[in-house]
N, C-alpha and C. Protein backbone atom coordinates (compact mmCIF):
# COMPACT_ATOMS: atom_id res chain seq x y z
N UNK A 1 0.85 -1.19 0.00
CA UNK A 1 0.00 0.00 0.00
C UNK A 1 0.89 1.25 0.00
N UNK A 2 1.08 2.13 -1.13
CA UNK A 2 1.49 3.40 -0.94
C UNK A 2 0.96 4.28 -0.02
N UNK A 3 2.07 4.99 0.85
CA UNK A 3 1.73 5.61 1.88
C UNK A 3 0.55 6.79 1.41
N UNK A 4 1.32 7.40 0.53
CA UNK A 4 1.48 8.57 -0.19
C UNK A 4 -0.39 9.16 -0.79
N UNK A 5 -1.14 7.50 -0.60
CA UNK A 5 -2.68 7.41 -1.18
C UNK A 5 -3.36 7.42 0.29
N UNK A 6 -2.71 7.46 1.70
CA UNK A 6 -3.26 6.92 2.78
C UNK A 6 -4.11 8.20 2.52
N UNK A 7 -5.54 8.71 3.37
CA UNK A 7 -6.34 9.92 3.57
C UNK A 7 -4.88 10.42 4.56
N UNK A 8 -4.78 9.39 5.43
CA UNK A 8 -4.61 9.55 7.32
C UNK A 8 -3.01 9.85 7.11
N UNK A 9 -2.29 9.72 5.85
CA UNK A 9 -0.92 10.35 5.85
C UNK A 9 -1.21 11.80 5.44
N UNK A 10 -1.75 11.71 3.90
CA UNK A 10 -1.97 13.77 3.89
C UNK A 10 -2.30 14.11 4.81
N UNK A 11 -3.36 13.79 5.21
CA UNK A 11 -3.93 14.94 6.28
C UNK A 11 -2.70 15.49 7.59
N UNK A 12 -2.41 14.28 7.81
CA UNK A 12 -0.99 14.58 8.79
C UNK A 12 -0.11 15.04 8.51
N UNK A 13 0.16 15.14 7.24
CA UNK A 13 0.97 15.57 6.93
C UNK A 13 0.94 17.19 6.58
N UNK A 14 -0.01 17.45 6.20
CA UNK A 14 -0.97 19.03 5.91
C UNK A 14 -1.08 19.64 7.25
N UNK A 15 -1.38 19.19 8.30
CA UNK A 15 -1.38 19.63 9.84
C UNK A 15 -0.14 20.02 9.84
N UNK A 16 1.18 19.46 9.79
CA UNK A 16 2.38 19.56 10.10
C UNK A 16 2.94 20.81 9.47
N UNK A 17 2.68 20.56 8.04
CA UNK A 17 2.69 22.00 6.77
C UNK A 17 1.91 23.11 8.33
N UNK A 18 1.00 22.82 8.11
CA UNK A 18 0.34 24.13 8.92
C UNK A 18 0.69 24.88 9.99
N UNK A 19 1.37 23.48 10.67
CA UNK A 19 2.24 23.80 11.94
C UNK A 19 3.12 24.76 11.55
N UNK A 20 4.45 23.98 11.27
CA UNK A 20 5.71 24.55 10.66
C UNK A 20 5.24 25.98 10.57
N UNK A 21 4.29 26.26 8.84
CA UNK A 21 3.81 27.44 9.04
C UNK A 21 3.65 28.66 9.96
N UNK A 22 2.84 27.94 10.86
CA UNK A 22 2.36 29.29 11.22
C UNK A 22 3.16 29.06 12.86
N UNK A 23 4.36 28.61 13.55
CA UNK A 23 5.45 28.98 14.25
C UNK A 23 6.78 29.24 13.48
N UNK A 24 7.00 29.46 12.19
CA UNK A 24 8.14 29.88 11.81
C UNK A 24 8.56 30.98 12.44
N UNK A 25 7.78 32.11 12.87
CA UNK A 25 8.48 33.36 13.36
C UNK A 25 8.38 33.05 15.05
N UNK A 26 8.31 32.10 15.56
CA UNK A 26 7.81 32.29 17.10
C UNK A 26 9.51 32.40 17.27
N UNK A 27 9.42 32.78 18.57
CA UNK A 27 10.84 33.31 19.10
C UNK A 27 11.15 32.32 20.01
N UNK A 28 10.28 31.65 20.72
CA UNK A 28 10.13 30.42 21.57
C UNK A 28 10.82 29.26 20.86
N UNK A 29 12.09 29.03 20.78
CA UNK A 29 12.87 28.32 19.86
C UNK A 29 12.42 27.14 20.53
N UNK A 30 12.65 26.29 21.66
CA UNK A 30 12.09 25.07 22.37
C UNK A 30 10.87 25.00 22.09
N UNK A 31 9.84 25.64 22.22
CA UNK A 31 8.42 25.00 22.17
C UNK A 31 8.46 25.24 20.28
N UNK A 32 8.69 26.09 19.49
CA UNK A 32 8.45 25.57 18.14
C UNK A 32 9.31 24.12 17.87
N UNK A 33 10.18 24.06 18.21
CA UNK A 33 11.18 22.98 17.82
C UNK A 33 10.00 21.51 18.40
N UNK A 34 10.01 21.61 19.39
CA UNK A 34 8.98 20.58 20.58
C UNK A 34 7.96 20.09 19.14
N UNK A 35 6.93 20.99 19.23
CA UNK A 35 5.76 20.93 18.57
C UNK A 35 5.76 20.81 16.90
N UNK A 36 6.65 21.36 16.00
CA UNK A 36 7.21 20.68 14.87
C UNK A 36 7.34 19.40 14.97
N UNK A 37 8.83 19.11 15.70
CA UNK A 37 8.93 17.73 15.70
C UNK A 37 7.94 16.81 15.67
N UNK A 38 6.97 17.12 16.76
CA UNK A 38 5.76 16.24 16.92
C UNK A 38 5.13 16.09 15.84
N UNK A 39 4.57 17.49 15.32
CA UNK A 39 3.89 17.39 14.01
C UNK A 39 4.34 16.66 12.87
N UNK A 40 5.68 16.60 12.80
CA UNK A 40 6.82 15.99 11.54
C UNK A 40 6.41 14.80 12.12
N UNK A 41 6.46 14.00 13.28
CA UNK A 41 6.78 12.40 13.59
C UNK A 41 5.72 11.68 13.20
N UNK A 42 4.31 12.61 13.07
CA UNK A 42 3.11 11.51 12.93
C UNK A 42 3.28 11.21 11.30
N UNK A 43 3.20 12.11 10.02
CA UNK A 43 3.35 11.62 8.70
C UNK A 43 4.77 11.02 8.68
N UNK A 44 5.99 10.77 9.05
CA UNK A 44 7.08 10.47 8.57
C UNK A 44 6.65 9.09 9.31
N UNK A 45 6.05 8.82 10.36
CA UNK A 45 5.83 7.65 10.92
C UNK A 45 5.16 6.64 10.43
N UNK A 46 4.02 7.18 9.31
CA UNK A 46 3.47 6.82 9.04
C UNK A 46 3.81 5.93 7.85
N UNK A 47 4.55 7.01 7.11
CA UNK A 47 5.37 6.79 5.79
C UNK A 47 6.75 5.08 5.95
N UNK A 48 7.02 5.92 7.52
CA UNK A 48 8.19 4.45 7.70
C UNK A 48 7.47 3.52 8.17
N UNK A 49 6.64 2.93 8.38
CA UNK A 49 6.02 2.10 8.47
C UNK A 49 5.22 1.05 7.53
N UNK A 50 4.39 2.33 6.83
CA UNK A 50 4.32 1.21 5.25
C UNK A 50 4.98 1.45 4.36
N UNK A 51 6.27 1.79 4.49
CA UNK A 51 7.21 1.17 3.64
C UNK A 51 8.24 -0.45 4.32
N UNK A 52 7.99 -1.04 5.40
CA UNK A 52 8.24 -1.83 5.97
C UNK A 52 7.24 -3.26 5.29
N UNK A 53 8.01 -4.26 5.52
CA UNK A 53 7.68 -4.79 4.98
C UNK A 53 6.53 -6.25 5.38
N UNK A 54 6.52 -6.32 7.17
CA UNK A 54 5.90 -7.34 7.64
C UNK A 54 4.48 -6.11 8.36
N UNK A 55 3.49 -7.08 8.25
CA UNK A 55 2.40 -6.41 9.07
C UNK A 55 2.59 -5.87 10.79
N UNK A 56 3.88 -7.15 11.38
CA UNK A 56 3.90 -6.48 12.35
C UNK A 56 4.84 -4.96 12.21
N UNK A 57 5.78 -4.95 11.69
CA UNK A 57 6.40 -3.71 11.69
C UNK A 57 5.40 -2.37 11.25
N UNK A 58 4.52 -2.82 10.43
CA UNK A 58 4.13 -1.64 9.82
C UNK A 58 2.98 -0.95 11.14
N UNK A 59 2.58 -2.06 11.82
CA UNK A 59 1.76 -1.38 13.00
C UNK A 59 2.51 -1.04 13.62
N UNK A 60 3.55 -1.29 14.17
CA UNK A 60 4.95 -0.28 15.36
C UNK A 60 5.00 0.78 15.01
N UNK A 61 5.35 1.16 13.47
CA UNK A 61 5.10 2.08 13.26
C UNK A 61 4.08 3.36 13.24
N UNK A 62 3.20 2.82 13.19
CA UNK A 62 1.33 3.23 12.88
C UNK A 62 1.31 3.13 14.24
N UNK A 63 1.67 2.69 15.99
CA UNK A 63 1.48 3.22 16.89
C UNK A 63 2.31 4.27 17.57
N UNK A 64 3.46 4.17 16.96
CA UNK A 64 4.44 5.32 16.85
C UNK A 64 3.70 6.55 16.43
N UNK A 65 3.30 6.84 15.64
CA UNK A 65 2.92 7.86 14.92
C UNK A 65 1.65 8.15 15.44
N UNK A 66 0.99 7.25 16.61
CA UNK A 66 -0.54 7.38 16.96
C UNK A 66 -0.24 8.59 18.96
N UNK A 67 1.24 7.86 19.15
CA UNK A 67 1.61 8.56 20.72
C UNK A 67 1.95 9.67 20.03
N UNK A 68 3.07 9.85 18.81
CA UNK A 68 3.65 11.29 18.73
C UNK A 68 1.96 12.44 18.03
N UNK A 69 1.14 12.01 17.43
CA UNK A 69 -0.39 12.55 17.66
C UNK A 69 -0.51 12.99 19.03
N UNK A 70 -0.46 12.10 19.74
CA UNK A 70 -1.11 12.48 21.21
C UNK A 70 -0.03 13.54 21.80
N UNK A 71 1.57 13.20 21.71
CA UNK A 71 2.17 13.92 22.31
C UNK A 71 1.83 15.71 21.43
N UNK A 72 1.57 15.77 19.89
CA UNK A 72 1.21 17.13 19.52
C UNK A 72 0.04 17.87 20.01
N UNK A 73 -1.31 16.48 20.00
CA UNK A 73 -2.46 17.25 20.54
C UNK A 73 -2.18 18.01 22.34
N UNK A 74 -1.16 17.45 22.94
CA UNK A 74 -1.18 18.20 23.79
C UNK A 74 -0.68 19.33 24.02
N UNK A 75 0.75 19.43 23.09
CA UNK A 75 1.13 20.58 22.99
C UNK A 75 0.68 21.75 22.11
N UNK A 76 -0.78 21.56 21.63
CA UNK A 76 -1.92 22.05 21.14
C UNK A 76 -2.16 22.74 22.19
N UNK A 77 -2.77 21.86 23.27
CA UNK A 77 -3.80 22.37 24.10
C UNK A 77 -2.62 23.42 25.00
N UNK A 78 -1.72 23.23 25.30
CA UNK A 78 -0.36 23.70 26.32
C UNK A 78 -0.01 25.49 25.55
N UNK A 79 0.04 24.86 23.99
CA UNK A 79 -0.11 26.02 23.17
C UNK A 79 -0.89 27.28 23.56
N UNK A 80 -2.12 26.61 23.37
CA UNK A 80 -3.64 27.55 23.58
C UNK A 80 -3.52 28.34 24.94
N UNK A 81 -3.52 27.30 25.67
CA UNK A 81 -3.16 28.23 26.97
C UNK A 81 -2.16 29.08 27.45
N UNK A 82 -0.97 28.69 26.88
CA UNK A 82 0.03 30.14 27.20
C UNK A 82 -0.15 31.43 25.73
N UNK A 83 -1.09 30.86 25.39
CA UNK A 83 -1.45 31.72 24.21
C UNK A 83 -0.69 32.20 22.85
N UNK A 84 0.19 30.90 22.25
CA UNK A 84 0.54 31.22 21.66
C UNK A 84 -0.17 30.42 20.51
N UNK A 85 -1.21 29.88 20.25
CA UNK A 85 -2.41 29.71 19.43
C UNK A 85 -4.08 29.84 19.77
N UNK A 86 -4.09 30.87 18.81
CA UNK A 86 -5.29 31.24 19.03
C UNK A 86 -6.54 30.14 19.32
N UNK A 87 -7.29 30.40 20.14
CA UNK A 87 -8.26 29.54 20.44
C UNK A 87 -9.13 28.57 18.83
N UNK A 88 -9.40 29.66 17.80
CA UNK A 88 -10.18 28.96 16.87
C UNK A 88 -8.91 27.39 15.87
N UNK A 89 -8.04 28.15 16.30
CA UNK A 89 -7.12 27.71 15.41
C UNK A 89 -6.84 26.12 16.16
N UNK A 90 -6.27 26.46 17.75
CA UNK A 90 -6.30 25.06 18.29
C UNK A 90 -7.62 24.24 18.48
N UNK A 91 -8.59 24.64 18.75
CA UNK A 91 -9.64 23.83 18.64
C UNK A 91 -9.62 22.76 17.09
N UNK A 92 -9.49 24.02 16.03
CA UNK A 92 -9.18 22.90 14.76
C UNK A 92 -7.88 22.34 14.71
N UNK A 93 -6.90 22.34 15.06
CA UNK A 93 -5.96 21.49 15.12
C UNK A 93 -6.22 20.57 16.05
N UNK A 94 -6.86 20.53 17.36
CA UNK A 94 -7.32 19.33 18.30
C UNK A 94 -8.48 18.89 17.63
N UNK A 95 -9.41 19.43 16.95
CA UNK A 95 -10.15 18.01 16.05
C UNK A 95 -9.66 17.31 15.30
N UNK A 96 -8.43 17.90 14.38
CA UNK A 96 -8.18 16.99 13.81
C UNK A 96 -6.86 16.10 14.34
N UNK A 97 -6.47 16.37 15.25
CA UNK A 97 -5.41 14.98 15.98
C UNK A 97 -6.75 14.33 16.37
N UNK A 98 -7.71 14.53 17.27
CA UNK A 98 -8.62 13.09 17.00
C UNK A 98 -9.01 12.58 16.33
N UNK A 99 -9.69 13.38 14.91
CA UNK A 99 -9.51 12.29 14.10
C UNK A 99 -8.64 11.23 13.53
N UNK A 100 -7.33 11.91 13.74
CA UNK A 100 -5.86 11.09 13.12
C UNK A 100 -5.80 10.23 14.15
N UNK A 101 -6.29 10.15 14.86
CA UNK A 101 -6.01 9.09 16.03
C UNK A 101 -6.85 8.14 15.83
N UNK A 102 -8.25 8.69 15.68
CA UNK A 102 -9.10 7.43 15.11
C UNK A 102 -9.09 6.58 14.08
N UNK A 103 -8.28 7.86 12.67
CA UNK A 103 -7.88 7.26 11.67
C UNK A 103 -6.95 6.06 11.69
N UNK A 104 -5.65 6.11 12.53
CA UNK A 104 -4.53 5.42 12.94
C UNK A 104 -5.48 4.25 13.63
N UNK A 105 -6.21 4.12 14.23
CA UNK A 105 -6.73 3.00 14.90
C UNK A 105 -7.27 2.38 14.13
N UNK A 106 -8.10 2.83 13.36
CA UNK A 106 -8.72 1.96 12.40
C UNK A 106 -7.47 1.22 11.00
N UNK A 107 -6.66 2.30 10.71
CA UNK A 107 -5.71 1.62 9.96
C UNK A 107 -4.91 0.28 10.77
N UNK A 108 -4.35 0.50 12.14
CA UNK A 108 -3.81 -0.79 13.06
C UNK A 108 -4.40 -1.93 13.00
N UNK A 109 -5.66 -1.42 13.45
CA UNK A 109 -7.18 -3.15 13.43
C UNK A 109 -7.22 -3.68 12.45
N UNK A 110 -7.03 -2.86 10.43
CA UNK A 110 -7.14 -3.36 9.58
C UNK A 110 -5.98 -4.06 9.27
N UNK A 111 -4.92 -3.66 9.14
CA UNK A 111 -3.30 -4.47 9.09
C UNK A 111 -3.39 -5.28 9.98
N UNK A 112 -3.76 -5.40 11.23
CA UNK A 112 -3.41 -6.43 12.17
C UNK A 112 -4.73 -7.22 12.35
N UNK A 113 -5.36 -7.10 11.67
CA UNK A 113 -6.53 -8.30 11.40
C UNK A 113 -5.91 -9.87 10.07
């Protein structure tokens, strides 16, 4: 399966674009660096994974990429509150790490079925 056709890789990967984006100018060198990374780990995780070649590897991967989700949605919410993302903005970036999370779950159950 090419990664590259997953819904659940663009989209993660478009979050990350968005990220990057819109902390390029923050001055907060640790928390942009933090929260990039995160954003970068869920599509690249995703990507190294189905390019692997046994079903179990490709889910290690695909739960890899399901914690570094969780570890961004929080620094979403951590974001919001010291205010360096606006409320409308993190709310839509925390819907869509749940969906990527749900997405990722449902991709795991299907490979590992």
């Amino acid at each position: 399966m090419d990664f590259e056709k997953l819904v659940v890789w663009r989209r993660s990967k478009a979050l990350a674009v968005e990220i990057y984006r819109e902390f390029a100018r923050c001055e907060d060198f640790s928390f942009r660096s933090q929260i990039t990374r995160s954003a970068l780990s869920v599509p690249s995780n995703i990507a190294e994974g189905m390019e692997r070649r046994s079903a179990r590897e490709k889910v290690h991967y695909l739960w890899i990429a399901k914690a570094s989700n969780g570890e961004l949605r929080t620094q979403i919410i951590i974001g919001q509150e010291i205010a360096y993302i606006t409320q409308p903005l993190a709310e839509h970036w925390i819907t869509e790490t749940r969906e990527l999370s749900k997405m990722l779950s449902g991709l795991i159950k299907k490979i590992s079925d």
